[in-house]
C-alpha atoms as a PDB file:
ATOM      1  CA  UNK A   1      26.969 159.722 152.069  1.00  0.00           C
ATOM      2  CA  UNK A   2      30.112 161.040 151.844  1.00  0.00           C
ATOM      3  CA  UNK A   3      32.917 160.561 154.687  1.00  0.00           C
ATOM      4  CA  UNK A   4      33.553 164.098 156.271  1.00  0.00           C
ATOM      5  CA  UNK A   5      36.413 163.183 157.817  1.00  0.00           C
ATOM      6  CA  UNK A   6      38.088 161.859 154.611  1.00  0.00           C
ATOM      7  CA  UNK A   7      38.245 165.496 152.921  1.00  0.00           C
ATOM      8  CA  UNK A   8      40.142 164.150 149.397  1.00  0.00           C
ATOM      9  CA  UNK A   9      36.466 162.847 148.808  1.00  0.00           C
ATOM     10  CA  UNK A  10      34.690 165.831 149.157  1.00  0.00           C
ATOM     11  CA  UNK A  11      35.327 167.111 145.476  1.00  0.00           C
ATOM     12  CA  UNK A  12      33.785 170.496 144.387  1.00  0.00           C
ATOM     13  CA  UNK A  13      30.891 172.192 146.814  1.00  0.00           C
ATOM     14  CA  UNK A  14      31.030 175.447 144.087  1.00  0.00           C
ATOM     15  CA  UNK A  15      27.051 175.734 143.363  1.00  0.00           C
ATOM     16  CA  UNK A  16      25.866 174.391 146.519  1.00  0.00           C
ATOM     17  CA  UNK A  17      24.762 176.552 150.030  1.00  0.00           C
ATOM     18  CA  UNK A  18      25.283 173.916 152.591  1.00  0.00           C
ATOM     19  CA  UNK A  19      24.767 169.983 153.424  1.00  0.00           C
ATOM     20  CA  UNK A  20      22.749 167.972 156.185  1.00  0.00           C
ATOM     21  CA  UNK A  21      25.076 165.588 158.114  1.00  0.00           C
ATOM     22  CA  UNK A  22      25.162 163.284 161.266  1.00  0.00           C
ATOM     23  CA  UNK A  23      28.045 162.297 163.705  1.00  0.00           C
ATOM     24  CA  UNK A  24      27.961 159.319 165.466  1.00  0.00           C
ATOM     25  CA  UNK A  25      29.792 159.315 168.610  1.00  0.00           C
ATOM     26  CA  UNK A  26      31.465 156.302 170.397  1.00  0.00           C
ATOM     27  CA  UNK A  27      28.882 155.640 173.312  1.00  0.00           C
ATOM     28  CA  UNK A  28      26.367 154.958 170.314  1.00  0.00           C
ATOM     29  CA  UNK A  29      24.578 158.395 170.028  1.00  0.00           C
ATOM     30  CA  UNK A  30      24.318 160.428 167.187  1.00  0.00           C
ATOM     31  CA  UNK A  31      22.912 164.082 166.224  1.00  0.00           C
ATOM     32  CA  UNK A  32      21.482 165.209 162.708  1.00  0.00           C
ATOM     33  CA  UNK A  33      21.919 169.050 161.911  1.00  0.00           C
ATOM     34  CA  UNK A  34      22.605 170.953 158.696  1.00  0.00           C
ATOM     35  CA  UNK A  35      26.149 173.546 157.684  1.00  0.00           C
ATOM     36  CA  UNK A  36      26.431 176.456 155.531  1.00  0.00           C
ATOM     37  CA  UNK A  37      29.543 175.926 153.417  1.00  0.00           C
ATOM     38  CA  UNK A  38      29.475 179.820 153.555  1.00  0.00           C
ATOM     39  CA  UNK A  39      28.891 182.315 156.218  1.00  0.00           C
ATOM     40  CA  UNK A  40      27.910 186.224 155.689  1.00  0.00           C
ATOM     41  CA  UNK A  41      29.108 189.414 158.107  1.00  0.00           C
ATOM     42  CA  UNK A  42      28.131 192.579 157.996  1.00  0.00           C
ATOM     43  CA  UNK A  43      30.891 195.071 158.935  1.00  0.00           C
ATOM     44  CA  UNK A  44      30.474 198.310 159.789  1.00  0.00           C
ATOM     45  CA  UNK A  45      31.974 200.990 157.523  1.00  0.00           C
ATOM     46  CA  UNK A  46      35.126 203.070 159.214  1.00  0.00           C
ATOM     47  CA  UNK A  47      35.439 206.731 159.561  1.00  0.00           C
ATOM     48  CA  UNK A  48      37.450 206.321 155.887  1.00  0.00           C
ATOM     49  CA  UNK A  49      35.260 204.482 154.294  1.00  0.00           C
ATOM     50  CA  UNK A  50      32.185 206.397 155.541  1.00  0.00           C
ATOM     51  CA  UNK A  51      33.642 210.205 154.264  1.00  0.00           C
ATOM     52  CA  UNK A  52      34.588 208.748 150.609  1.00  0.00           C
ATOM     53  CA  UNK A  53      30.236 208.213 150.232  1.00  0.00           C
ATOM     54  CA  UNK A  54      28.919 210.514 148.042  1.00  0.00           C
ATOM     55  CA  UNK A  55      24.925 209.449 149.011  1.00  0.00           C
ATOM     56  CA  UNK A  56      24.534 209.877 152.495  1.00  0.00           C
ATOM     57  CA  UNK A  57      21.559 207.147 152.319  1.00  0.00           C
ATOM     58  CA  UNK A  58      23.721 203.902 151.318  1.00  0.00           C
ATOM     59  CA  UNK A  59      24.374 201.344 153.567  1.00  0.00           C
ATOM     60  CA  UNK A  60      27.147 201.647 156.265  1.00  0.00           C
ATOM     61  CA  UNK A  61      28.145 198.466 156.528  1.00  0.00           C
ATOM     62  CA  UNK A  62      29.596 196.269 154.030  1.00  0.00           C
ATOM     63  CA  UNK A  63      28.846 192.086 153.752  1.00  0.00           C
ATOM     64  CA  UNK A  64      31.414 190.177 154.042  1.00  0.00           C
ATOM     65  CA  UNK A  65      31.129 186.731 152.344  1.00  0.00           C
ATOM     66  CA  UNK A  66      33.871 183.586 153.131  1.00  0.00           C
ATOM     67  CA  UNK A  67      34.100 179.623 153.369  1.00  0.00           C
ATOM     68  CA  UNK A  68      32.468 178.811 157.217  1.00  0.00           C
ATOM     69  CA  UNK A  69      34.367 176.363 159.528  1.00  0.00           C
ATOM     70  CA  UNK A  70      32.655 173.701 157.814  1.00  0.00           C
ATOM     71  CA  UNK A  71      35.425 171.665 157.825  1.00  0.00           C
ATOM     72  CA  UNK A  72      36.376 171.413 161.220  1.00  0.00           C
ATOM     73  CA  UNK A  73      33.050 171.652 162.627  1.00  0.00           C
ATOM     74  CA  UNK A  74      31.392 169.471 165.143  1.00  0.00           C
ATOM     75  CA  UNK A  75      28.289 170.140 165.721  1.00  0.00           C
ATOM     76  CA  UNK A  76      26.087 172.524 167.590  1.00  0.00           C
ATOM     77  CA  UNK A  77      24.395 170.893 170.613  1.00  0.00           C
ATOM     78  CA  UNK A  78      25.823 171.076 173.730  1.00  0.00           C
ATOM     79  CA  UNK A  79      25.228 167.649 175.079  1.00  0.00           C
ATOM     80  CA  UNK A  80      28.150 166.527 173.184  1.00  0.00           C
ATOM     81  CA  UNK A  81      30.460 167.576 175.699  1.00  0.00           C
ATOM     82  CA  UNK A  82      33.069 165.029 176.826  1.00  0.00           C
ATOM     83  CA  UNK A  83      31.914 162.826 174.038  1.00  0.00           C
ATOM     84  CA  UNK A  84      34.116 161.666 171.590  1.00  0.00           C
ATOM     85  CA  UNK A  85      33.505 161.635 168.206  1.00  0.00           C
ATOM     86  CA  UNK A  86      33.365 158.224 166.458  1.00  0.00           C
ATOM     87  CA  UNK A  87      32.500 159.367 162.604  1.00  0.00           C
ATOM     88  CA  UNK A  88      31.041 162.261 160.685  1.00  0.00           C
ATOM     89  CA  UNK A  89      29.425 161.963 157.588  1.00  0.00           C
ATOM     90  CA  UNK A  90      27.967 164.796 155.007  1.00  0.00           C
ATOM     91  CA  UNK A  91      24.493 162.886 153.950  1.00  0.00           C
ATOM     92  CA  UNK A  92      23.278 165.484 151.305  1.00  0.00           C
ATOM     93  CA  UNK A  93      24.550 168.839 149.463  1.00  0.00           C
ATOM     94  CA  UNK A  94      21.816 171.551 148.833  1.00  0.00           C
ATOM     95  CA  UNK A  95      21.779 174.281 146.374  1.00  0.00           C
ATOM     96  CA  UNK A  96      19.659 176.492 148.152  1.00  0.00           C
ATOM     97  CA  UNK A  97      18.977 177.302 151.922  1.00  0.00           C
ATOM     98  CA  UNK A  98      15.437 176.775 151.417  1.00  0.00           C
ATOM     99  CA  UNK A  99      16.115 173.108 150.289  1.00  0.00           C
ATOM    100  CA  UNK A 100      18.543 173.228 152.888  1.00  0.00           C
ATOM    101  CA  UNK A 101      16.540 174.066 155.933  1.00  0.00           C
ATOM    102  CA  UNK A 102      13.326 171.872 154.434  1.00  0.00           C
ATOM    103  CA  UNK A 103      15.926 168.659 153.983  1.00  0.00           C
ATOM    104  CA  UNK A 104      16.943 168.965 157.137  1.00  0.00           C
ATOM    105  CA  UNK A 105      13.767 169.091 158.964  1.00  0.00           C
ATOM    106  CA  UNK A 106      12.478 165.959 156.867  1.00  0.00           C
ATOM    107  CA  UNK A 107      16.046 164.099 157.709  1.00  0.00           C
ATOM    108  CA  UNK A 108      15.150 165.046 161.813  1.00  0.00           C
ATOM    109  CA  UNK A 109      11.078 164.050 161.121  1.00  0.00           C
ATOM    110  CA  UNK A 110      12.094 160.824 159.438  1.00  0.00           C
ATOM    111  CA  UNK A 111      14.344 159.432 162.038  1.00  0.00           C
ATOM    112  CA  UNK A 112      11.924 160.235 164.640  1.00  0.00           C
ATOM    113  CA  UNK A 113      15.212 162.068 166.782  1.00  0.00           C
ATOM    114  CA  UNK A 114      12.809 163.749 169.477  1.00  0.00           C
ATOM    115  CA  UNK A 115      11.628 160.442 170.609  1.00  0.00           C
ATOM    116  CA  UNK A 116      14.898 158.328 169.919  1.00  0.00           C
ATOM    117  CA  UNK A 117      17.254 158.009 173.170  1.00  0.00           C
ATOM    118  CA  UNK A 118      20.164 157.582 171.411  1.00  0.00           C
ATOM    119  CA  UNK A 119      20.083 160.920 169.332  1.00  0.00           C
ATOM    120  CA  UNK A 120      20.939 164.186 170.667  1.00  0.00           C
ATOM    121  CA  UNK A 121      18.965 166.523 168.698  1.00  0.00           C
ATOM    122  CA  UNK A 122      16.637 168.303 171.216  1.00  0.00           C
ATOM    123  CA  UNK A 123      14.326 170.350 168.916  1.00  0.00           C
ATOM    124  CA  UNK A 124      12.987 170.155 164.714  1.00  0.00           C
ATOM    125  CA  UNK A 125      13.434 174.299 163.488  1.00  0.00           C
ATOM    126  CA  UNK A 126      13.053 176.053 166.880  1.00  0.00           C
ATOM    127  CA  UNK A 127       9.235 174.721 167.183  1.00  0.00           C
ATOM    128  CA  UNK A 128       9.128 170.842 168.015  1.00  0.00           C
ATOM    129  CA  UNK A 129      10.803 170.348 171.589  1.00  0.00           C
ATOM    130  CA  UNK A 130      11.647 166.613 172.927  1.00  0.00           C
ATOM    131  CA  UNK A 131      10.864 167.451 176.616  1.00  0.00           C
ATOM    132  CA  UNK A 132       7.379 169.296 176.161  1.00  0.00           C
ATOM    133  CA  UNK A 133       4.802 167.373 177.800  1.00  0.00           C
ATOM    134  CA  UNK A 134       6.865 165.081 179.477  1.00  0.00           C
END
């Protein structure tokens, strides 16, 4: 695991899509979730850039590719809120957002987080819920 917070030890992320991570907090909880080290927009096209196409049938908006807020992120779920933040820490870094999504789910799977108290993760890809058929 490498220690998110100390940034001169993450080296070189050029190759890789994202990482899996966890952040412990300091009442003793933790969540498990996954980051894109890049994020894609789609812009529309302006009036300019619309009346220089020659083919009426390309696209008219143009994707915009950049570095996410990776490195200032904390998390996604909203029961964090007035928790403070203990340590972060980037587990794995995945080449491809299929590995990505699949590592993730096995990480959440393996440590059991919809049945664990002390983790804050509240669903596994959208489809496994902790409070169904409570």
């Amino acid at each position: 695991m490498l220690d998110w917070n100390n940034l001169s030890s993450i080296k070189d992320f050029t190759g890789y899509h994202g990482f899996t991570y966890v952040i412990n907090y300091a009442d003793g909880t933790n969540y498990y979730g996954k980051k894109d080290f890049i994020t894609s927009i789609k812009r529309k096209l302006g009036k300019k850039e619309l009346a220089e196409r020659t083919d009426k049938r390309t696209k008219t908006y143009k994707t915009i590719v950049k570095e996410s807020n990776w490195r200032t992120y904390n998390g996604s779920t909203k029961n964090s809120k007035g928790k403070t933040i203990k340590d972060k820490w980037i587990i794995e870094p995945y080449k491809t957002k299929r590995e990505l999504t699949y590592r993730e789910a096995e990480l959440l799977f393996k440590y059991n987080v919809l049945f664990d108290d002390k983790c804050l993760n509240e669903n596994i890809l959208g489809k496994f819920f902790s409070n169904v058929g409570d």
